[in-house]
C-alpha atoms as a PDB file:
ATOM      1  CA  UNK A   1     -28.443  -8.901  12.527  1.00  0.00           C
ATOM      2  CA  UNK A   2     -24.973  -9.630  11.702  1.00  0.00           C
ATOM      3  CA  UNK A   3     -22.665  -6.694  11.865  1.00  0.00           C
ATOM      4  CA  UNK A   4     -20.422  -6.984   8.331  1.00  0.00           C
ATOM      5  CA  UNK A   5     -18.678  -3.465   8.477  1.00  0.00           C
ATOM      6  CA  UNK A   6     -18.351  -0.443  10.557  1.00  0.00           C
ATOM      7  CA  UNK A   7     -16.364   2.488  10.363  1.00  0.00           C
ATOM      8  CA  UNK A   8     -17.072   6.379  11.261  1.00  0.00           C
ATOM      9  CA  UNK A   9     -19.675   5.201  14.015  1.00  0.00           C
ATOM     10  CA  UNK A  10     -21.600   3.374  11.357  1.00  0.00           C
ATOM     11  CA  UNK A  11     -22.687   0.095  11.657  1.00  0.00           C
ATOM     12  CA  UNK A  12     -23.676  -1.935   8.038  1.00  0.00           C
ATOM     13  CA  UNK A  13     -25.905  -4.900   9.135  1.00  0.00           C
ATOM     14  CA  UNK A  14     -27.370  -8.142   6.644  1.00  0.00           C
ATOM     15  CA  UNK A  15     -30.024 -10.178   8.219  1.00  0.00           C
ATOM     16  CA  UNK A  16     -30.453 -13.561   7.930  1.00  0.00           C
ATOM     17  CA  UNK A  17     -34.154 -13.890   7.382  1.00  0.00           C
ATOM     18  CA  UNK A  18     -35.300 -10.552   5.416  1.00  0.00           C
ATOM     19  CA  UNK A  19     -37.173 -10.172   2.140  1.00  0.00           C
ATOM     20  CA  UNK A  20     -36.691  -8.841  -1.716  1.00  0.00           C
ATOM     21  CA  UNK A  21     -35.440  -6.532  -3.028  1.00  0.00           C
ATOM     22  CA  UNK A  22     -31.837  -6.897  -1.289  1.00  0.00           C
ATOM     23  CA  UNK A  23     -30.559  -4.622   0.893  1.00  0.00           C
ATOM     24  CA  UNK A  24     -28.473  -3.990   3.973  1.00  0.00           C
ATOM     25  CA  UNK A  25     -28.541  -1.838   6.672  1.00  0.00           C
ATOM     26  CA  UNK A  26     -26.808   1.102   7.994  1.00  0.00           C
ATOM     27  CA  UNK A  27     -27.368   2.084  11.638  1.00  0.00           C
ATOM     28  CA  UNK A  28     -25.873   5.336  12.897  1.00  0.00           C
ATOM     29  CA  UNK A  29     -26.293   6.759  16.518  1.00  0.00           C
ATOM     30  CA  UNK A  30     -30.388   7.112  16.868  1.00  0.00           C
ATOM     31  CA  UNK A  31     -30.995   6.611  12.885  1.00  0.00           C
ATOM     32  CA  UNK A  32     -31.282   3.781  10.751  1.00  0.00           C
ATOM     33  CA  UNK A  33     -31.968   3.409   7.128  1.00  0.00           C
ATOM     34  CA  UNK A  34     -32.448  -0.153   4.770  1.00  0.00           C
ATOM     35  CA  UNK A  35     -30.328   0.597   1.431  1.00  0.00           C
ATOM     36  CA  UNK A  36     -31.232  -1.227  -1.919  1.00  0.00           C
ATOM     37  CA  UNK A  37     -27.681  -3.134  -2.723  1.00  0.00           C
ATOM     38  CA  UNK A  38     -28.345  -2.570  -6.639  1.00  0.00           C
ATOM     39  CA  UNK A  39     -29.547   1.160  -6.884  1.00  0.00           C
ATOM     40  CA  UNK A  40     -28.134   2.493  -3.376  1.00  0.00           C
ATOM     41  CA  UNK A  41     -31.423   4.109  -2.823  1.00  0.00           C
ATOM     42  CA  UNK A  42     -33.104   4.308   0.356  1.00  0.00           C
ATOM     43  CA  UNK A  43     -35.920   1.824   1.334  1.00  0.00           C
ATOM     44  CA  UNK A  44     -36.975   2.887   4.735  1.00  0.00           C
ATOM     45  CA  UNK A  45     -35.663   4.807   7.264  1.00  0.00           C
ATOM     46  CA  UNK A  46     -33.182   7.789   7.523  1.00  0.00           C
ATOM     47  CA  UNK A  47     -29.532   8.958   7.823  1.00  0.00           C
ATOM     48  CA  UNK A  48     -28.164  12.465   7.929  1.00  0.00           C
ATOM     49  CA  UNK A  49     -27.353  13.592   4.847  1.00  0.00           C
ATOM     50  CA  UNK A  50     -23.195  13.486   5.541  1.00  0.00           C
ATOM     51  CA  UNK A  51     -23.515  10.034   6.839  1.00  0.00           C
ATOM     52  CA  UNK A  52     -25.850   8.862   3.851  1.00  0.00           C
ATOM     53  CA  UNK A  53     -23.063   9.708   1.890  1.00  0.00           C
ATOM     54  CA  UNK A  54     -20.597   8.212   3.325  1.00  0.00           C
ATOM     55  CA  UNK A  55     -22.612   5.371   3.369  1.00  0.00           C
ATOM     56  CA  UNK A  56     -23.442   5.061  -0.534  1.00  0.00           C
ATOM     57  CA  UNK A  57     -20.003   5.760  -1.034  1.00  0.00           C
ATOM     58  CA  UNK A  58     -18.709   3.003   0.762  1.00  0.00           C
ATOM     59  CA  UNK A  59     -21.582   1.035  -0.755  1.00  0.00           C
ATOM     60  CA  UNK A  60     -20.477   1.558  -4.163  1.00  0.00           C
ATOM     61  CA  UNK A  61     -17.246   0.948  -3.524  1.00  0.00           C
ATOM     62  CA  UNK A  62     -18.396  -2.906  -1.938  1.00  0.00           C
ATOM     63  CA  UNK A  63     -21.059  -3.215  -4.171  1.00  0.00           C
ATOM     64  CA  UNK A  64     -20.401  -6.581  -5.469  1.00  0.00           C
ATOM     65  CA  UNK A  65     -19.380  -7.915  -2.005  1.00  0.00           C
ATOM     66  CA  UNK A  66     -23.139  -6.574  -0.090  1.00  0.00           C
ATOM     67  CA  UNK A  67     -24.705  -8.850  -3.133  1.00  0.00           C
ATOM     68  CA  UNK A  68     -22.178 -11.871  -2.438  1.00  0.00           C
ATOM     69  CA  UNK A  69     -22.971 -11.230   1.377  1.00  0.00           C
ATOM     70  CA  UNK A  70     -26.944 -11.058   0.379  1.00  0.00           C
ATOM     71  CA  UNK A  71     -26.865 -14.495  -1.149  1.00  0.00           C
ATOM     72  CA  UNK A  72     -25.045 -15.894   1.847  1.00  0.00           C
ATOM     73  CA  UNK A  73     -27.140 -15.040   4.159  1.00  0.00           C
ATOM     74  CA  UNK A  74     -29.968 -16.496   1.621  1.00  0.00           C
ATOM     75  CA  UNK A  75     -28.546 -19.552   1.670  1.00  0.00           C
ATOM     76  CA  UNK A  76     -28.095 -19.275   5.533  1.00  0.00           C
ATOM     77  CA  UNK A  77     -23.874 -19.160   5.402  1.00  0.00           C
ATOM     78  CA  UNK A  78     -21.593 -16.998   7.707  1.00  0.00           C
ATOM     79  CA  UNK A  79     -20.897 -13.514   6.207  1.00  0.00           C
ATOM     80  CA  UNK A  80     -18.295 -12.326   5.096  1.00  0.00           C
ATOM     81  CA  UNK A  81     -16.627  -9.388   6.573  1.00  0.00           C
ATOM     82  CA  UNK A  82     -16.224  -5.894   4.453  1.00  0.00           C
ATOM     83  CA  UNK A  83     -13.328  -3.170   4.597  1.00  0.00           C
ATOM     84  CA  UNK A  84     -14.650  -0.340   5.978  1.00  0.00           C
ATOM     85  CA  UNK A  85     -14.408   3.515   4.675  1.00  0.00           C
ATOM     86  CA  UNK A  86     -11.397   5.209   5.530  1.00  0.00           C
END
């Protein structure tokens, strides 16, 4: 999966070949968690509960840029980087 952001020890991921509804992912340290790009809600998975934050934050900051990134990598075209959380 390609990395499109990280900041804080976070890693935000897109892959190429995943399914509806769409979503990204956030990797911290031993956790993971798949985050709907139109709600912010969790899918699967789990952060702790100061990086989950951090992560919607960031999330709804980029919001429209995860669903530009989502179609890209629909249509099989290189990502596009995002500014991370600072």
């Amino acid at each position: 999966m390609p990395v499109i952001c990280r900041f804080l020890g976070i890693m935000i991921f897109i892959n190429y070949r995943d399914h509806n509804p769409p979503h990204f992912h956030a990797r911290y340290q031993d956790f993971e968690a798949t985050i709907d790009t139109n709600n912010l809600s969790v899918l699967s998975g789990k952060l702790p509960p100061r990086v989950l934050s951090l992560v919607v934050e960031w999330s709804s900051l980029h919001q429209q840029e995860l669903i530009q990134n989502w179609d890209r990598a629909r249509n099989r075209e290189k990502l596009i980087d995002i500014q991370p959380l600072v």
